[in-house]
Protein backbone atom coordinates (compact mmCIF):
# COMPACT_ATOMS: atom_id res chain seq x y z
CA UNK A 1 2.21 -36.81 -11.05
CA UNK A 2 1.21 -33.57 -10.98
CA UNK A 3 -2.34 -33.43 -8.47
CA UNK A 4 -4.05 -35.46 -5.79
CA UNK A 5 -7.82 -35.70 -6.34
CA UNK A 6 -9.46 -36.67 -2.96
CA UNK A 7 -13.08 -38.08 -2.35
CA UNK A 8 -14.62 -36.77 0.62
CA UNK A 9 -17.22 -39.20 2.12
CA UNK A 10 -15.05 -41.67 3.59
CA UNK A 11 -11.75 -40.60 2.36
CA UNK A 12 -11.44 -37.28 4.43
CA UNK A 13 -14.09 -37.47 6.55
CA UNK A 14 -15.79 -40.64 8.56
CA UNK A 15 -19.11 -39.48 6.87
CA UNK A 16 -20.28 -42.72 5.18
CA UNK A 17 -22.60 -43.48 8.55
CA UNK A 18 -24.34 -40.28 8.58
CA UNK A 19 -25.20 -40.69 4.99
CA UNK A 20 -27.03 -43.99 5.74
CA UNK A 21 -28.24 -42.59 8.76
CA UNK A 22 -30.15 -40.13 7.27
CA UNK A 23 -31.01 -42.20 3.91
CA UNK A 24 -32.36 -44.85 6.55
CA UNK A 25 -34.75 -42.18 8.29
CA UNK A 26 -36.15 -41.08 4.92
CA UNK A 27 -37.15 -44.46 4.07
CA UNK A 28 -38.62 -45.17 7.57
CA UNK A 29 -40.33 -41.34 7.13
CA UNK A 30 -41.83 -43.31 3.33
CA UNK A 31 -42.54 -46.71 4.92
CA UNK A 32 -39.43 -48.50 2.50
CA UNK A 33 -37.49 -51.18 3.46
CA UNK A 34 -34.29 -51.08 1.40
CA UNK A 35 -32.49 -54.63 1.48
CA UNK A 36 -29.47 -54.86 2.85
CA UNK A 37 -27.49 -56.15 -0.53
CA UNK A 38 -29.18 -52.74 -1.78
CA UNK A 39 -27.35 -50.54 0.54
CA UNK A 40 -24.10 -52.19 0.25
CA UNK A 41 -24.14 -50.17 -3.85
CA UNK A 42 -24.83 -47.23 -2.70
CA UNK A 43 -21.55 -45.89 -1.66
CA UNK A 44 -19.87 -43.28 -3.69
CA UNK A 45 -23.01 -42.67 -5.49
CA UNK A 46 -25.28 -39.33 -5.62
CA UNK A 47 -28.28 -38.74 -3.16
CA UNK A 48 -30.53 -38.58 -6.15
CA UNK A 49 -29.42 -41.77 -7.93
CA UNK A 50 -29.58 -43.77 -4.83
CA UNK A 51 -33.32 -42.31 -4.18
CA UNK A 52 -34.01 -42.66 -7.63
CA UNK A 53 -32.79 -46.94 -7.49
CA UNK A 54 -34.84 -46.95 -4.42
CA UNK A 55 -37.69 -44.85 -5.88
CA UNK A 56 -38.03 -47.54 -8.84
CA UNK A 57 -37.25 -50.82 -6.88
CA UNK A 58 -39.39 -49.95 -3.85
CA UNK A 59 -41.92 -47.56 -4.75
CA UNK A 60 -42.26 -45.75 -8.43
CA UNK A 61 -45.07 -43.24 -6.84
CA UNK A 62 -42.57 -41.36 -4.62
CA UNK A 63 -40.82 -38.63 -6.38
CA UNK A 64 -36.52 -38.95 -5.75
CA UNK A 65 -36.10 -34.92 -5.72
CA UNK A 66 -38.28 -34.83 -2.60
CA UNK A 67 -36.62 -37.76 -0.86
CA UNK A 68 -33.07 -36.35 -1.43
CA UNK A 69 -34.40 -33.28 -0.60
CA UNK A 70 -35.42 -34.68 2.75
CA UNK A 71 -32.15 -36.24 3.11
CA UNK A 72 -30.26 -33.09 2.98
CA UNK A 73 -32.16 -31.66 5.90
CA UNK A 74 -31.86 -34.46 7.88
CA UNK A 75 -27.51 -34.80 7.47
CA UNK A 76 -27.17 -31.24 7.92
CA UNK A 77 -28.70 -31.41 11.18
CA UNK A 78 -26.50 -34.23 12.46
CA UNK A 79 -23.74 -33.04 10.89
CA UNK A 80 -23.86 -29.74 12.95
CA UNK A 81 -22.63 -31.94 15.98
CA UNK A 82 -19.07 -32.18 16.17
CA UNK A 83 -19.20 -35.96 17.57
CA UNK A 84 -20.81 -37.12 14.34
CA UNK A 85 -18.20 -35.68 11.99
CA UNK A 86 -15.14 -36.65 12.27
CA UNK A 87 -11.78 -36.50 9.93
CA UNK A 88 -10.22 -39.38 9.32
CA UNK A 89 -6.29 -39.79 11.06
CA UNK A 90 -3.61 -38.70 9.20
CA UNK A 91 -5.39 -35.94 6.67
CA UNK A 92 -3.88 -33.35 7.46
CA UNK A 93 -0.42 -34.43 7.79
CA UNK A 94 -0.92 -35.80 4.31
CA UNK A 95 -2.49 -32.84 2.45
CA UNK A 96 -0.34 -30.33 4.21
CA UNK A 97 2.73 -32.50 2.76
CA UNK A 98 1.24 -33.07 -0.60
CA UNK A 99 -0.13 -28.97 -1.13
CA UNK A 100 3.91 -28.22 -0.98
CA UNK A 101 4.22 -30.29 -4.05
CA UNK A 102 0.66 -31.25 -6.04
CA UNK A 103 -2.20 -29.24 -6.93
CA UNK A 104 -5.29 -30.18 -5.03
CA UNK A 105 -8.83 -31.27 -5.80
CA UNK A 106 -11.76 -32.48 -4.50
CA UNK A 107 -14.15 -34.92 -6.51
CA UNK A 108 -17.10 -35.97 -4.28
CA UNK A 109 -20.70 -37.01 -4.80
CA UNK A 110 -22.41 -35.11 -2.01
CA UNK A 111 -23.87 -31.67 -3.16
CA UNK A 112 -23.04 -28.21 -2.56
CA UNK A 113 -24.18 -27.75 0.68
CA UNK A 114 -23.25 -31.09 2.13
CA UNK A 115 -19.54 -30.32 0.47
CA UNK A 116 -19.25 -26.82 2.05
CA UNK A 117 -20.51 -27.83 5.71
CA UNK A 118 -17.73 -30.38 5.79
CA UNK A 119 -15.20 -27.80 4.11
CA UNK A 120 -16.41 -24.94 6.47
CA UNK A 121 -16.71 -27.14 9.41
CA UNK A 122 -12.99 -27.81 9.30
CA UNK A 123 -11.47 -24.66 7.28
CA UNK A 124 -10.85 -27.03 4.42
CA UNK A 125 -11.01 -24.28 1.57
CA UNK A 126 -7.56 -23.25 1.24
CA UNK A 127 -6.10 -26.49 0.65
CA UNK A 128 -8.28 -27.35 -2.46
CA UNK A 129 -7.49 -25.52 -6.09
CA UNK A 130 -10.73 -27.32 -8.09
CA UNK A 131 -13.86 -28.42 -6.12
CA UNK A 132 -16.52 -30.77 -8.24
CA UNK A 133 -18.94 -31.67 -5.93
CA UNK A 134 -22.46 -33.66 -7.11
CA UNK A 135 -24.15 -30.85 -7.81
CA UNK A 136 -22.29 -30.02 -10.83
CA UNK A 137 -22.57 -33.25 -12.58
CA UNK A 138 -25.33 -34.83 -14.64
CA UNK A 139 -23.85 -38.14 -14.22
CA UNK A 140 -22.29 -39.26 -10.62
CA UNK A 141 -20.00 -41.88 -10.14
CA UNK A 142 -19.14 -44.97 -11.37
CA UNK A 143 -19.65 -42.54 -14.32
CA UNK A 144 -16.39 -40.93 -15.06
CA UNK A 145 -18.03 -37.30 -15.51
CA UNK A 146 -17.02 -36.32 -12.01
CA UNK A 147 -13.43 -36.75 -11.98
CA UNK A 148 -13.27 -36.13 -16.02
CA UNK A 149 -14.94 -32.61 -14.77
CA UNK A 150 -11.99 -32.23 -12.17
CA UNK A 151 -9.04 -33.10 -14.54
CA UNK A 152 -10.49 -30.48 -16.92
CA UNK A 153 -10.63 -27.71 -14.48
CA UNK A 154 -6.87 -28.89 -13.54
CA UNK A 155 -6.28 -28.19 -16.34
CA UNK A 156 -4.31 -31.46 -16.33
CA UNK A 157 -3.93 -34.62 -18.86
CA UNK A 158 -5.58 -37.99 -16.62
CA UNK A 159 -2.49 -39.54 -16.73
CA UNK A 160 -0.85 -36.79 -14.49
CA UNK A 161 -3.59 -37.21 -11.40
CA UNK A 162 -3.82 -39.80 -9.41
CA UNK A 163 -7.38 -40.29 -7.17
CA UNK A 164 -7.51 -41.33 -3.21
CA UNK A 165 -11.25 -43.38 -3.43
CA UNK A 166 -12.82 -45.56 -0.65
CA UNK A 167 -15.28 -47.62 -2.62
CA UNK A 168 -15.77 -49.73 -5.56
CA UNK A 169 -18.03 -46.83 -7.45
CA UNK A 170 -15.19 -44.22 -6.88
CA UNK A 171 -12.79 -46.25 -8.46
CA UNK A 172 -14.18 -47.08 -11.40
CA UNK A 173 -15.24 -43.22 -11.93
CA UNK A 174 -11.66 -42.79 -11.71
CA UNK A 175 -9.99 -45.09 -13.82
CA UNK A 176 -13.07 -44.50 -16.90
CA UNK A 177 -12.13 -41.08 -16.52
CA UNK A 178 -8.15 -41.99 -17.15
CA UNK A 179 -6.40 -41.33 -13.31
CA UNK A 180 -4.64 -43.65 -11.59
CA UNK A 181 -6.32 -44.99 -7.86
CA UNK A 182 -5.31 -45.29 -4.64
CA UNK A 183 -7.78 -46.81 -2.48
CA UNK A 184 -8.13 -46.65 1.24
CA UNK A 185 -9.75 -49.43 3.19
CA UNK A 186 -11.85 -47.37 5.06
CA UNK A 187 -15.24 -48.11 4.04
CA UNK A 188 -14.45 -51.74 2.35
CA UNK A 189 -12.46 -54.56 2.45
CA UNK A 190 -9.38 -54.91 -0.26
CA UNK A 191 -11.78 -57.61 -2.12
CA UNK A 192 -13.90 -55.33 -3.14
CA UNK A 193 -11.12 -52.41 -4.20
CA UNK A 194 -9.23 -54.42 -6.29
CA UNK A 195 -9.52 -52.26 -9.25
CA UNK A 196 -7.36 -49.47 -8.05
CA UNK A 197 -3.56 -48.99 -8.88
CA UNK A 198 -2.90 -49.65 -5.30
CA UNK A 199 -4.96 -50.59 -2.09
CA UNK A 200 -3.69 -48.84 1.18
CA UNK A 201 -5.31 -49.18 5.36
CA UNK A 202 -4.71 -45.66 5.81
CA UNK A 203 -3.97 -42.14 4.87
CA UNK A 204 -0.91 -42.53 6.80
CA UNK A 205 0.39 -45.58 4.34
CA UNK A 206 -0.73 -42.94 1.25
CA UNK A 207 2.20 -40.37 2.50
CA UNK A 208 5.01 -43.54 3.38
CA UNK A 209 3.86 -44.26 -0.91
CA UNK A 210 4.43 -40.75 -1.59
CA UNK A 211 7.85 -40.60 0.67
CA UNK A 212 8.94 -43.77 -1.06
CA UNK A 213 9.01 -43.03 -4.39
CA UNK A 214 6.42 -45.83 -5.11
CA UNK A 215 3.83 -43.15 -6.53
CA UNK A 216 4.97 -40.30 -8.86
């Protein structure tokens, strides 16, 4: 192994509920109501596919760009409070132990400015040597473009990353693209993960892997 590729929305940062939070108020701003098996998909996936799903199931008249466009305003401002932004336990033990040995990238669906307020919020620039965020793909996850991008600006063959995911689209981005998985039950159960290399309940259990000899 020769670099960690982290998502960000639920993998680094408890971000997941902020993203439905302010997908949710859109809606309410278009008079939609998204079913609940609906929502459940969306995770991992870009701002504009999920408006564009919901822009075809729900209401074809409504244009996507505008709705994601209203989605970024409405994260960024609840994202500028400190109590709705949290990183998840553990990160920065493990990426301070991993940078000493791994490159470092980040592969996450949420654009540009979504990616640097989290990075900027908590100084995360210097640990990462390739950033892909959703603004530089055509295709978002469970495409493998994203982390296929990543492993080319590694400069890296697949088979020498390995990808920390939280949800079912992630992973399968991931493995189409060639890297092996580890997937971190933070946003679902292990049912729903079971395509990953290996299923883990914390960042913490991703370094005792690492420690162990289990990964490399």
């Amino acid at each position: 192994m020769k670099a960690v590729i982290f998502d960000m929305d639920g993998v680094i940062v408890d971000s997941e509920p902020l993203h439905v939070k302010a997908e949710k108020e859109v809606c309410r701003r278009y008079n939609i109501q998204v079913e609940d098996n609906d929502w459940l998909g969306f995770k991992g996936k870009t701002t504009i596919d999920i408006f564009s799903f919901i822009s075809k199931k729900y209401n074809p008249s409504i244009n996507p760009k505008q709705m994601a466009d209203a989605k970024l305003g409405i994260y960024l401002e609840l994202a500028s409070k400190p109590e709705n932004l949290k990183v998840y336990s553990g990160f920065f033990e493990l990426i301070s132990c991993l940078k000493q040995k791994y490159k470092i990238a980040l592969t996450t669906s949420s654009v540009k400015a979504i990616q640097e307020c989290v990075f900027s919020h908590y100084s995360l620039f210097p640990f990462f040597d390739v950033i892909v965020n959703g603004s530089m793909v055509s295709k978002g996850k469970p495409d493998p473009e994203p982390y296929s991008l990543t492993i080319s600006k590694l400069r890296l063959n697949p088979e020498d990353c390995i990808v920390i995911e939280d949800s079912d689209n992630g992973i399968l981005s991931a493995k189409r693209a060639g890297a092996k998985v580890i997937a971190v039950t933070h946003s679902f159960g292990r049912e729903k993960l079971k395509e990953a290399d290996y299923i883990v309940d914390s960042l913490l259990e991703v370094k005792q892997l690492l420690e162990k000899g289990i990964i490399n």
